[in-house]
Protein backbone atom coordinates (compact mmCIF):
# COMPACT_ATOMS: atom_id res chain seq x y z
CA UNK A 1 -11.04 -28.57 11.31
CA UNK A 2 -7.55 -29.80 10.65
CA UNK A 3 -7.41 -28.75 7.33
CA UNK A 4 -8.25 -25.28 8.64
CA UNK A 5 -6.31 -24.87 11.42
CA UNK A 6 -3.31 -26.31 9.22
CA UNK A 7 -4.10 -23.31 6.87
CA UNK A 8 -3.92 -20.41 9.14
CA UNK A 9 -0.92 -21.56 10.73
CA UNK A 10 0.64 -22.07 7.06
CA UNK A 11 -0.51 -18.09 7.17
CA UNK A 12 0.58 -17.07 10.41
CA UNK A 13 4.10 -18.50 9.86
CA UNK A 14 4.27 -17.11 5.95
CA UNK A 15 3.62 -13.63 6.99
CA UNK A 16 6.05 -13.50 10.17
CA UNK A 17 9.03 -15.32 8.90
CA UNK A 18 11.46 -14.17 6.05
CA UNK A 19 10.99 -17.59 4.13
CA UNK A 20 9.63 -21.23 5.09
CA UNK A 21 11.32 -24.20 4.24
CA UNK A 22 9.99 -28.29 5.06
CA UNK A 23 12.35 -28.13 8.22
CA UNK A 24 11.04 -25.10 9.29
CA UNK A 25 6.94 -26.37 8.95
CA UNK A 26 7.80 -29.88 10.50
CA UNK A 27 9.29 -27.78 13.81
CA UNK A 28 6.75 -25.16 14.28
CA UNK A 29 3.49 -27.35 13.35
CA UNK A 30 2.56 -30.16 15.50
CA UNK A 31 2.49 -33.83 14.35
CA UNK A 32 3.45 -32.84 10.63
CA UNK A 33 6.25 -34.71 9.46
CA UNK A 34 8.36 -33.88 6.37
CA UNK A 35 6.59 -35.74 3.92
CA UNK A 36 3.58 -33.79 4.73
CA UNK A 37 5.45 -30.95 5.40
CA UNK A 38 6.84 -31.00 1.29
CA UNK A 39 3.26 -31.37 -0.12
CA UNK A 40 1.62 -28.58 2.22
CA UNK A 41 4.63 -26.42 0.72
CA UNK A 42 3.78 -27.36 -2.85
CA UNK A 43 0.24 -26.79 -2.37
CA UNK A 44 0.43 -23.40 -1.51
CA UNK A 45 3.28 -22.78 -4.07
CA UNK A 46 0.28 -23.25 -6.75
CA UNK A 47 -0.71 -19.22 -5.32
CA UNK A 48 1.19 -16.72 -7.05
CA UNK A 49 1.77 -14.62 -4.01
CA UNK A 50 4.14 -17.50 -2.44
CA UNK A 51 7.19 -17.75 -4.48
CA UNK A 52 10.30 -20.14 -4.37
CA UNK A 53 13.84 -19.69 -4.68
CA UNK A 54 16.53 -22.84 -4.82
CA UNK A 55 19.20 -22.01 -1.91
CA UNK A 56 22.03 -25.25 -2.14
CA UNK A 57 20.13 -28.12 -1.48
CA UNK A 58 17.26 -25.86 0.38
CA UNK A 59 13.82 -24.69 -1.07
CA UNK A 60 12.76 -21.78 0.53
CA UNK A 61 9.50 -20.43 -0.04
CA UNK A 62 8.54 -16.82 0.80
CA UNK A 63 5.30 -14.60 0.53
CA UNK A 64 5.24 -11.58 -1.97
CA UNK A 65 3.73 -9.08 -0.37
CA UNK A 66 3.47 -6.90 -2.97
CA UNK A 67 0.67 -9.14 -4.50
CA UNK A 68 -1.57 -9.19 -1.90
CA UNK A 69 -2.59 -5.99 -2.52
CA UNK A 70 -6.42 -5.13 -2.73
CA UNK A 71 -7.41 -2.52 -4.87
CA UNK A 72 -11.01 -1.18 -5.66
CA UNK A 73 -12.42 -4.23 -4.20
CA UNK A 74 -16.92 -4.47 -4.22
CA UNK A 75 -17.88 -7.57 -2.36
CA UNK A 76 -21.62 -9.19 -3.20
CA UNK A 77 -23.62 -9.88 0.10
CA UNK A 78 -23.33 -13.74 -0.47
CA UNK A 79 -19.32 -13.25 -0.60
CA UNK A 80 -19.72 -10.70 3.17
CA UNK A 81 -21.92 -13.78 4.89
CA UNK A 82 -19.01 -16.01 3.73
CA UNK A 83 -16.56 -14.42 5.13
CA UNK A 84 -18.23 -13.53 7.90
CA UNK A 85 -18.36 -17.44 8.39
CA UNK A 86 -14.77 -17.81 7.98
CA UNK A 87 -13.81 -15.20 10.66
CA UNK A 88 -16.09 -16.58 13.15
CA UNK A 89 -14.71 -20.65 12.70
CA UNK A 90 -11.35 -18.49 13.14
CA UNK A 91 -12.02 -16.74 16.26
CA UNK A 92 -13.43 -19.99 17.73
CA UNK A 93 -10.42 -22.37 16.57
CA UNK A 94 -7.97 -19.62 18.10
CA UNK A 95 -9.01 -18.00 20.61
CA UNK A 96 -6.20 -16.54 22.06
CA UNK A 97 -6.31 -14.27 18.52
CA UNK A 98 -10.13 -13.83 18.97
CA UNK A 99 -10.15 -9.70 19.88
CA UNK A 100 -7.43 -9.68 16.58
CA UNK A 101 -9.96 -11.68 14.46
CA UNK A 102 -12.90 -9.46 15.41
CA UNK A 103 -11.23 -6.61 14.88
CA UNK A 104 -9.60 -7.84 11.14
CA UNK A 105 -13.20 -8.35 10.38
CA UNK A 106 -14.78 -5.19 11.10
CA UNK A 107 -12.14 -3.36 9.37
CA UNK A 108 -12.71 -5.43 6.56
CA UNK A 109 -16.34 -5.36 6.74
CA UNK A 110 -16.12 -1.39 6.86
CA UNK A 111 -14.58 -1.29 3.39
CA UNK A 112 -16.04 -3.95 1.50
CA UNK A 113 -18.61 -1.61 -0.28
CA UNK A 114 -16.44 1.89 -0.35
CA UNK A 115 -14.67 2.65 -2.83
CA UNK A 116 -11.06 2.43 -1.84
CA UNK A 117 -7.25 2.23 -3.16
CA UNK A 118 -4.59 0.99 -0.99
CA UNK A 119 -1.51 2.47 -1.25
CA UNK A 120 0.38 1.75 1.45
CA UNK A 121 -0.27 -1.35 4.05
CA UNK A 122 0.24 0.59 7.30
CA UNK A 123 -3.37 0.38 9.39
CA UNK A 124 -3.38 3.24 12.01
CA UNK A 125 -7.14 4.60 11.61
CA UNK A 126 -9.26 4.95 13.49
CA UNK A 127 -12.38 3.99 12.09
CA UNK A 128 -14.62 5.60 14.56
CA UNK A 129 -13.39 8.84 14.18
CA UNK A 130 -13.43 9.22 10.55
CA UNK A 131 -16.97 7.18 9.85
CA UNK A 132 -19.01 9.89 9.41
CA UNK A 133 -16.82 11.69 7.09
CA UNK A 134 -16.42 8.28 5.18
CA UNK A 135 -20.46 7.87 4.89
CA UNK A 136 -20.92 10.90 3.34
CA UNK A 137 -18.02 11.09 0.67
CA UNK A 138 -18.95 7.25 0.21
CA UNK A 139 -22.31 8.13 -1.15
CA UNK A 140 -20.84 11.46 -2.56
CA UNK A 141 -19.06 8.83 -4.79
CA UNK A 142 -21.64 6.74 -5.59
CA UNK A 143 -24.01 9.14 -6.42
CA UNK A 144 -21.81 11.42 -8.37
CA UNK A 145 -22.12 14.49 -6.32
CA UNK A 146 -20.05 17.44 -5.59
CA UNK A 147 -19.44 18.41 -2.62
CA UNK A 148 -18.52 21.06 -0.03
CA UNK A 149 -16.53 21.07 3.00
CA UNK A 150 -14.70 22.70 5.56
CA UNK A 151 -10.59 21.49 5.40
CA UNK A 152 -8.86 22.50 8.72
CA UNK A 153 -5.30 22.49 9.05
CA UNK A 154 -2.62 24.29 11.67
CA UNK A 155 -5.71 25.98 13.51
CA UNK A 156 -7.25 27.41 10.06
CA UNK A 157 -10.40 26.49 8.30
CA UNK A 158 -11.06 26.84 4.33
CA UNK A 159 -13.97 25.48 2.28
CA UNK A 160 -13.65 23.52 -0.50
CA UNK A 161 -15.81 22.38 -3.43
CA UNK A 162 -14.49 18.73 -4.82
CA UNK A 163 -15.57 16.60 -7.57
CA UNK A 164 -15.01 13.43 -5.08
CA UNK A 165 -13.45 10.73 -6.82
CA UNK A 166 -11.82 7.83 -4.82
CA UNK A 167 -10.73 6.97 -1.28
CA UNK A 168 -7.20 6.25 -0.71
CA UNK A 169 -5.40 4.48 2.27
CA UNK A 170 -2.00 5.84 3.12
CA UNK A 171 0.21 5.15 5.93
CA UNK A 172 -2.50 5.14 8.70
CA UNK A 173 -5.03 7.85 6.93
CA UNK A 174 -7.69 7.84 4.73
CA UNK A 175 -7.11 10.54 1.77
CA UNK A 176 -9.67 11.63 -0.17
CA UNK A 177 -8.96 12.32 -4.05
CA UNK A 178 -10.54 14.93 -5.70
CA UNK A 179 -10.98 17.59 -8.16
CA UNK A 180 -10.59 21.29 -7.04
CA UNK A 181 -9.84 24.33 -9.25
CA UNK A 182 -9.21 21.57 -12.05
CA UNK A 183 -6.36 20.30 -10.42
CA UNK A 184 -6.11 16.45 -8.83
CA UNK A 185 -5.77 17.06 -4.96
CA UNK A 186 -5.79 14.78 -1.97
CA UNK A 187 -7.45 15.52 1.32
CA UNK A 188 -7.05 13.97 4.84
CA UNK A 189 -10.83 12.98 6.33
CA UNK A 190 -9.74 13.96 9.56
CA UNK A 191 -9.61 17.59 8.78
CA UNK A 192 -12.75 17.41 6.85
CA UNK A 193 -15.57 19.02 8.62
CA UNK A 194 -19.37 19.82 7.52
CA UNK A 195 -19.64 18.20 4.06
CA UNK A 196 -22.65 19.38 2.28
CA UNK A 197 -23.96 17.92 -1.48
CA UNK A 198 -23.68 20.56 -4.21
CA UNK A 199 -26.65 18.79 -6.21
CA UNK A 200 -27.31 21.69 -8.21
CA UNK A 201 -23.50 21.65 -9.53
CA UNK A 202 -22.12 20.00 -12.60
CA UNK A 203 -20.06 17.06 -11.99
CA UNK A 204 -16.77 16.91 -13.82
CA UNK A 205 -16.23 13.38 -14.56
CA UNK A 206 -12.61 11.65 -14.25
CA UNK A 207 -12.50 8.20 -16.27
CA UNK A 208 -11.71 5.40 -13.62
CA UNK A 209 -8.40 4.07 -15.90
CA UNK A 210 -6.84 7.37 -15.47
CA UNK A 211 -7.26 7.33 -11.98
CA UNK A 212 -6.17 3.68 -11.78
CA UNK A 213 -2.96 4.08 -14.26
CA UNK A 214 -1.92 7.59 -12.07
CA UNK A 215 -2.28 5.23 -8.66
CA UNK A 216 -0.79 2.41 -10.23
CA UNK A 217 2.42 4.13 -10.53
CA UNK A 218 2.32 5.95 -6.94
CA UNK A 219 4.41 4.96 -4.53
CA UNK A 220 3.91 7.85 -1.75
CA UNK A 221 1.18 10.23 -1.70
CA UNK A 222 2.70 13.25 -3.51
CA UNK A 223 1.12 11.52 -7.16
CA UNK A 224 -0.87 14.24 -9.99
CA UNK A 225 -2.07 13.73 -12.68
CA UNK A 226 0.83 15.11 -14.61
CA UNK A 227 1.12 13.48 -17.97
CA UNK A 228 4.95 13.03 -17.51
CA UNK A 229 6.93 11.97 -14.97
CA UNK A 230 10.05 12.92 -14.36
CA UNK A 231 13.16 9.91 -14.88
CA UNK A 232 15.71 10.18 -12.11
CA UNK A 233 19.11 8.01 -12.59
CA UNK A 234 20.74 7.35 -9.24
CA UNK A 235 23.77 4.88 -7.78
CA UNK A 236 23.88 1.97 -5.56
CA UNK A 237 26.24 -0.30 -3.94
CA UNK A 238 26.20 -3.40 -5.60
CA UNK A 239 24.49 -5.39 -2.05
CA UNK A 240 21.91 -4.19 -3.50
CA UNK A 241 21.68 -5.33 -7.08
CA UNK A 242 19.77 -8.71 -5.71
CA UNK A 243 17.44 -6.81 -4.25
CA UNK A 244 16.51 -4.62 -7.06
CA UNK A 245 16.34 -7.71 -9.69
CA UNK A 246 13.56 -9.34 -7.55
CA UNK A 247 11.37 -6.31 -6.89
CA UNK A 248 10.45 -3.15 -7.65
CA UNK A 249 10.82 -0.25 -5.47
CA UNK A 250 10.77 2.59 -7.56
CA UNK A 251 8.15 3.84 -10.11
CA UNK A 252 9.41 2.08 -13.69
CA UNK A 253 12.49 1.14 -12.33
CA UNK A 254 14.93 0.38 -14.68
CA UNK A 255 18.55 -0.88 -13.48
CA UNK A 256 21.29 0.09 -15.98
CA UNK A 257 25.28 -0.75 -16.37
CA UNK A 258 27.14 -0.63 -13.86
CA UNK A 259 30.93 0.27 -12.42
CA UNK A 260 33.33 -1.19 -10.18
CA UNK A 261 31.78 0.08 -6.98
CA UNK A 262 28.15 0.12 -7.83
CA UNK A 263 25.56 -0.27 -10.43
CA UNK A 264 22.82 2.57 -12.38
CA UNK A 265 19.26 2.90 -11.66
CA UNK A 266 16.83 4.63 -13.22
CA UNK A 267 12.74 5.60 -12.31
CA UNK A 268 10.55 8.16 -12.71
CA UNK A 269 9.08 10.16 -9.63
CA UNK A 270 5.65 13.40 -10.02
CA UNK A 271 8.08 15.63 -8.14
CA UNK A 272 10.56 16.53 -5.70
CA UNK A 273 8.50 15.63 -2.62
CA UNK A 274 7.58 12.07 -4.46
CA UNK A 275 10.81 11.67 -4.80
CA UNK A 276 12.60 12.52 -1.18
CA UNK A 277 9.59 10.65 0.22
CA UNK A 278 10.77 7.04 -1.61
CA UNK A 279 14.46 7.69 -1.56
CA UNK A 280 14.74 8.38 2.11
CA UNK A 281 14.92 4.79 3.19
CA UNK A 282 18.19 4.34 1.32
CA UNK A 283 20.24 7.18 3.36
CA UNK A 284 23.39 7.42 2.93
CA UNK A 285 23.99 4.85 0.28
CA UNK A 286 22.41 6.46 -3.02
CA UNK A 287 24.04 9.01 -5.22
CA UNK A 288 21.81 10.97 -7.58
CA UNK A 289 23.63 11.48 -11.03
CA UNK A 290 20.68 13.13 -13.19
CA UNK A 291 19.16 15.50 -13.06
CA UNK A 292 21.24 17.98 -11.38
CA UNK A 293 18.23 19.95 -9.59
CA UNK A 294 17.47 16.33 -7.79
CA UNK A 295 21.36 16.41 -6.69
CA UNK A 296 21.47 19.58 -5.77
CA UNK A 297 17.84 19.13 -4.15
CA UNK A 298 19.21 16.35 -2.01
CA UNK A 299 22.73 18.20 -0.66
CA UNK A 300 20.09 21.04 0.32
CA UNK A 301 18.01 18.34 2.50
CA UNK A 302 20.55 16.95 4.12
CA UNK A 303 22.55 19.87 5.04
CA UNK A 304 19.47 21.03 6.69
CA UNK A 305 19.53 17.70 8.56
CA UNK A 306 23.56 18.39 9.37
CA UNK A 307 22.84 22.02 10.59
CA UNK A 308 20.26 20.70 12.77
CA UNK A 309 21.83 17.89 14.42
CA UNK A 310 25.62 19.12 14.59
């Protein structure tokens, strides 16, 4: 039980704190001294999600999120029972986490079998309202079936016939990706209503490495399945050359030369809504060099934002 209870704490303090260090595990843990402190660190440096980085004297250790990523993931009924175990020994050995631990495993438990991409690591759903949606698309999946729904937005309801391909999470929804009118769409579940199977339609196959090589690249939800992408080149201040070395936050990011003030970046975005949605957290400091109908398409967005707020 020590060996446990060591582990989720190792966990708990990875995924709240910017970086661990010996000092750091010997004052949060109790009756771990720095001996055992350095070998618990090493141990879990063996994972490639925990990476290291030499500071002075200091090893910090940090967790890559970026890694822990689950995509397309089928578990077998012998791997469900075993976690199943594991979350009940952890809502037992911390209790005050129990209603967290129960409710980490039914979300889990909910998309074990389905079909699923994650794209972003926000979890806002609610389960219960979309389950019945999820069930039927699920099997839709499965079963290779096309389907028919109603798809209300702003008040107004229109049918649609999809070729139903994967489920997506993004930023607190569930999207549905699909093929309508030939083209790659994406669809919220909660404004899909009345889904009926269209057995006696053809269903147009998508291969599942296209899918996976257009979602591997996707950073927001505005993705296609456009063969090219478009490159963008854009500046930075330099505070932020570290930063870009160590991870990547752009689509085939690519940093160039740089200048006395700032260094080149380039990446490739599916289109201008792809592109404002990923570049938005680095207002004001970016410049966009190329192309000029991203520049200009910038000025025009935040003018708006001026107009509105002056």
């Amino acid at each position: 039980m020590r060996d446990i209870y060591l582990t989720i704490r190792m966990l708990e303090l990875f995924s709240t704190r910017e970086y661990l260090t010996s000092k750091i595990v010997v004052e949060e843990l109790d009756n771990v001294k720095r001996r055992t402190a350095d070998r618990i660190l090493e141990e879990f440096s063996l994972y490639d999600f925990i990476e290291e980085e030499q500071v002075g004297r200091e090893k910090r250790r940090y967790l890559n999120k970026e890694k822990l990523q689950v995509c397309d993931s089928f578990l077998e009924r012998e791997e469900l029972s075993f976690l199943a175990l594991i979350f009940e020994i952890g809502a037992g050995a911390f209790q005050h986490n129990e209603e967290l631990i129960h409710r980490l495993k039914d979300k889990i438990f909910s998309m074990s079998t389905d079909p699923y991409t994650l794209i972003s690591k926000s979890s806002k759903i609610d389960f219960h309202q979309v389950s019945k949606q999820k069930f039927y698309i699920e099997q839709a999946i499965k079963e290779k079936n096309v389907i028919l729904f109603d798809y209300t937005r702003y008040g107004k309801a229109k049918k649609y016939i999809v070729n139903p391909y994967r489920l997506i999470y993004y930023n607190g929804y569930i999207l549905l990706l699909g093929l309508h009118d030939n083209i790659l769409k994406k669809f919220s579940l909660d404004y899909i209503e009345n889904i009926e199977y269209k057995k006696d339609m053809d269903y147009i196959e998508m291969k599942a490495e296209k899918i996976d090589q257009i979602l591997l690249k996707s950073k927001t939800m505005w993705f296609s399945d456009q063969e090219e992408m478009e490159r963008i080149k854009i500046k930075l201040p330099m505070n932020y050359y570290k930063m870009m070395e160590k991870k990547e936050y752009f689509p085939d990011q690519e940093i160039l030369d740089q200048d006395e003030d700032g260094f080149f970046l380039q990446f490739s975005t599916y289109n201008e809504n792809d592109f404002w949605e990923m570049i938005k957290p680095w207002i004001p400091d970016f410049e966009v060099i190329q192309p000029k109908s991203y520049r200009e398409f910038v000025y025009k967005k935040l003018n708006q934002g001026l107009l509105k707020n002056s």
